[in-house]
N, C-alpha and C. Protein backbone atom coordinates (compact mmCIF):
# COMPACT_ATOMS: atom_id res chain seq x y z
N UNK A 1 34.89 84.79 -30.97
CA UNK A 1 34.35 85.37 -29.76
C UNK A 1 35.39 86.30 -29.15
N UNK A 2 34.90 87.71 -28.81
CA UNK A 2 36.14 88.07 -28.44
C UNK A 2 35.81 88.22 -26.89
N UNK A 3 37.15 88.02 -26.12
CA UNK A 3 37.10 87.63 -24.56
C UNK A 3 37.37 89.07 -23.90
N UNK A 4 36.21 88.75 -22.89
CA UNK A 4 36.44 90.23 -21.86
C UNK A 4 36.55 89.55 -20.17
N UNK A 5 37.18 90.71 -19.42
CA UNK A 5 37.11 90.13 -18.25
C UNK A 5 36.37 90.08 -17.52
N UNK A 6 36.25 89.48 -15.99
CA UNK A 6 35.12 89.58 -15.53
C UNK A 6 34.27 90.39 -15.28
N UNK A 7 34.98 91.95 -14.34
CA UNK A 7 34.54 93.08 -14.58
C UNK A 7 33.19 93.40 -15.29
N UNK A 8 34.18 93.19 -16.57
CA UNK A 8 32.93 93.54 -17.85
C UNK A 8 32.04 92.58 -17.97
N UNK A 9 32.06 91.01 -17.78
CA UNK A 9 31.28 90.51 -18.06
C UNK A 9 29.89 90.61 -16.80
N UNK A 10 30.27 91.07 -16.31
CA UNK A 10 29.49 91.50 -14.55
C UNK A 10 28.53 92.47 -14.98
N UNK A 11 28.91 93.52 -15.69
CA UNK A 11 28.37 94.94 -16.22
C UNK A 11 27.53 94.46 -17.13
N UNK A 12 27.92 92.79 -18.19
CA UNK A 12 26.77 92.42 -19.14
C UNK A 12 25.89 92.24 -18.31
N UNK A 13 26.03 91.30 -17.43
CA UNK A 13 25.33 90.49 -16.57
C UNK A 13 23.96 91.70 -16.29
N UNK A 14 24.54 92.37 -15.57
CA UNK A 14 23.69 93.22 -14.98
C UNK A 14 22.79 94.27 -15.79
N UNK A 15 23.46 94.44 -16.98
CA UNK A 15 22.60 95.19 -17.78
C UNK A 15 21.51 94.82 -18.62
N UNK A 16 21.36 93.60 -18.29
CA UNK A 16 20.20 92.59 -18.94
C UNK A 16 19.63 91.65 -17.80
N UNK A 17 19.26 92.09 -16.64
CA UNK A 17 18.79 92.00 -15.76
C UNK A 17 19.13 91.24 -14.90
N UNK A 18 20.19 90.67 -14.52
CA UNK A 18 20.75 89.81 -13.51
C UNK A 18 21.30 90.50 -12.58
N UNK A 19 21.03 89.99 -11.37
CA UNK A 19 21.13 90.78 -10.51
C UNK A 19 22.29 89.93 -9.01
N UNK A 20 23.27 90.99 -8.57
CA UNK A 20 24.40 89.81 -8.16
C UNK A 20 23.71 89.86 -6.67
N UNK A 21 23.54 88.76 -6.19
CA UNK A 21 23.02 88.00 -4.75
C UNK A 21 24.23 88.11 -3.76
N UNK A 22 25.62 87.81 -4.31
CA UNK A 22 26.39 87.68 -3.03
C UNK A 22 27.37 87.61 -3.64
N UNK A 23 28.88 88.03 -3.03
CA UNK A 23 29.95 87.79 -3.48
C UNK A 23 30.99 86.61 -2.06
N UNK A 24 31.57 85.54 -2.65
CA UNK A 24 32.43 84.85 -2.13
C UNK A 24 33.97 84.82 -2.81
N UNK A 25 34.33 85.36 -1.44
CA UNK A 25 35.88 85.56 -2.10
C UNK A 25 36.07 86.56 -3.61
N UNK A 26 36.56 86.09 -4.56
CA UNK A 26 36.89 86.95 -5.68
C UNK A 26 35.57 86.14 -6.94
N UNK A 27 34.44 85.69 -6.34
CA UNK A 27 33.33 85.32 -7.19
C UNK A 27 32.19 85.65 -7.35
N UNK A 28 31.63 86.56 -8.03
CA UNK A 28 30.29 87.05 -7.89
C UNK A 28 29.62 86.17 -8.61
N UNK A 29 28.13 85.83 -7.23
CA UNK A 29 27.08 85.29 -7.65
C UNK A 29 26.26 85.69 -8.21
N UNK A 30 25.58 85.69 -9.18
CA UNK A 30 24.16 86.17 -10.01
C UNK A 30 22.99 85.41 -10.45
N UNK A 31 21.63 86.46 -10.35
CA UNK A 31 20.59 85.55 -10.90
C UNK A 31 19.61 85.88 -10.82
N UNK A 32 18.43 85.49 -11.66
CA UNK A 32 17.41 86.08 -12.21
C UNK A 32 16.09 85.70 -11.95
N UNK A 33 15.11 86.45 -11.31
CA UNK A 33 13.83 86.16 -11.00
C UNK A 33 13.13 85.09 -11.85
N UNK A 34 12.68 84.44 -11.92
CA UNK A 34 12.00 83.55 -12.47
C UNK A 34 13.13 82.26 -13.60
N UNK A 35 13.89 82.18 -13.15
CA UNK A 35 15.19 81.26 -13.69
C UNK A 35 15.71 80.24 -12.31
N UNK A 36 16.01 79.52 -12.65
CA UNK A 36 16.84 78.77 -11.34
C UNK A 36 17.90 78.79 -11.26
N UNK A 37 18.64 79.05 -12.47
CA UNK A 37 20.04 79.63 -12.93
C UNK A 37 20.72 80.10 -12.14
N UNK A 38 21.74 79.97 -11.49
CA UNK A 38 22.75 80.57 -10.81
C UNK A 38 24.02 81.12 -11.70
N UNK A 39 24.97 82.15 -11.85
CA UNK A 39 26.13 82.27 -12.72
C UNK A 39 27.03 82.99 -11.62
N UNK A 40 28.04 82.11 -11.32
CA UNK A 40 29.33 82.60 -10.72
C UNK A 40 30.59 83.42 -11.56
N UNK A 41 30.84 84.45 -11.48
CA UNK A 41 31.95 84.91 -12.68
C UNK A 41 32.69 85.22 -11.73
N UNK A 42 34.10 84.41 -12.02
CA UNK A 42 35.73 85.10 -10.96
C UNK A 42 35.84 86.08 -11.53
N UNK A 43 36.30 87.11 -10.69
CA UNK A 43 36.47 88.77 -10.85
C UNK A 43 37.99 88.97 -10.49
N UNK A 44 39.02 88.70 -10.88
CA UNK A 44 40.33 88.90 -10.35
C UNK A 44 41.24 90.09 -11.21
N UNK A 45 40.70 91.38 -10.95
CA UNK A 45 41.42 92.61 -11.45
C UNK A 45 40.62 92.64 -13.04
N UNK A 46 41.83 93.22 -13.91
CA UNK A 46 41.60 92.98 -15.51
C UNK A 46 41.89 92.13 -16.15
N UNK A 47 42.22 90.69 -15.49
CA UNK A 47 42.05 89.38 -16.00
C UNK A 47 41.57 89.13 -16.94
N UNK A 48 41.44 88.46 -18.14
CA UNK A 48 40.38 88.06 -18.78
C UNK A 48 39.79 86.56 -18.80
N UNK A 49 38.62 86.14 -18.94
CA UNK A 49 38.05 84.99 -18.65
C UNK A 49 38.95 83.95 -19.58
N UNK A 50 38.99 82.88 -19.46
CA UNK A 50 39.36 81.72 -20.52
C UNK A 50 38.23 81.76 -21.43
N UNK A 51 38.22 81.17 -22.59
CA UNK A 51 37.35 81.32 -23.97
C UNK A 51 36.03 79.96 -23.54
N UNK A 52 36.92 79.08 -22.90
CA UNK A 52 35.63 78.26 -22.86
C UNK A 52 35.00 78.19 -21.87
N UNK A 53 35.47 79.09 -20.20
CA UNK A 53 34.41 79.52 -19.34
C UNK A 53 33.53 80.66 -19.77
N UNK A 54 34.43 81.89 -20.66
CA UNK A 54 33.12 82.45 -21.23
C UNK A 54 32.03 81.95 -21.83
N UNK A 55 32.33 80.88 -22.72
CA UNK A 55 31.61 80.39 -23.56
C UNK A 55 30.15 79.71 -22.88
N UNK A 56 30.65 79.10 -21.43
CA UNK A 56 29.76 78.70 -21.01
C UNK A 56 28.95 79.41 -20.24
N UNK A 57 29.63 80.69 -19.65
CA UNK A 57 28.60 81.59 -18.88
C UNK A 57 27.71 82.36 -19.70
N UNK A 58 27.91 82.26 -20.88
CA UNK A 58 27.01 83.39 -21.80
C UNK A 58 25.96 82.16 -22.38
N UNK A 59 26.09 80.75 -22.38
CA UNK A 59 25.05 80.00 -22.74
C UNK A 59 24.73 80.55 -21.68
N UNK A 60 24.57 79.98 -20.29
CA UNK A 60 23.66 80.00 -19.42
C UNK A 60 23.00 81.58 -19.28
N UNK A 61 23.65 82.59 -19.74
CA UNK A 61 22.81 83.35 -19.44
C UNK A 61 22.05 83.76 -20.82
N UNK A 62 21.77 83.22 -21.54
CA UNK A 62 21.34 83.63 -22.99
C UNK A 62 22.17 84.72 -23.55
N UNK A 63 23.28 84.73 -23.78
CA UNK A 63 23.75 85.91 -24.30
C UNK A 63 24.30 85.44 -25.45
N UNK A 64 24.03 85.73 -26.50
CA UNK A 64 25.20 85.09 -27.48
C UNK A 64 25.97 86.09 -28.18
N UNK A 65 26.55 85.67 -29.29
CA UNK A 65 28.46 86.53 -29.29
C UNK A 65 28.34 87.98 -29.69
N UNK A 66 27.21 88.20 -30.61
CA UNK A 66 26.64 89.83 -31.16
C UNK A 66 26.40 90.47 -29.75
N UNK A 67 26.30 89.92 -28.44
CA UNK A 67 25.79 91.02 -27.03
C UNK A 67 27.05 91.28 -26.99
N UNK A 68 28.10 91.10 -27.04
CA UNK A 68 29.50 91.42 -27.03
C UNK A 68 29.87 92.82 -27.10
C-alpha cells in the first residue's frame, strides 16, 4: 500500500463523493448521503498517515489499494 498524507487522502475522499461536514481542530470530518459512515482524517501539513490508520479509513470508505 503506498501511504499518502492527509491532504491527499481528503482530495480521494472528495473525489468519489464524500463530502467534508466540518473541520475540528487539525481533523476533517466527512460523509456521504445515504451511509451513516462518518471518516475523520488528521490533516497536519505533508505528514503522512500511519499504514494502519490508512488502512482503516479506506475500508470504511470503500476504497481499496488500485484507487491509490
Amino acid at each position: 500500500m503506498k501511504v499518502i498524507s492527509g491532504k491527499r487522502f481528503c482530495r480521494l475522499l472528495e473525489s468519489r463523493g464524500w463530502q467534508l461536514r466540518r473541520i475540528n481542530g487539525s481533523h476533517h470530518i466527512y460523509s456521504r448521503v445515504g451511509t451513516p459512515v462518518r471518516i475523520s482524517v488528521p490533516v497536519h501539513g505533508d505528514r503522512t498517515l500511519k499504514r494502519g490508520l490508512q488502512a482503516h479509513l479506506m475500508k470504511l470508505a470503500g476504497i481499496d489499494d488500485s484507487g491509490l
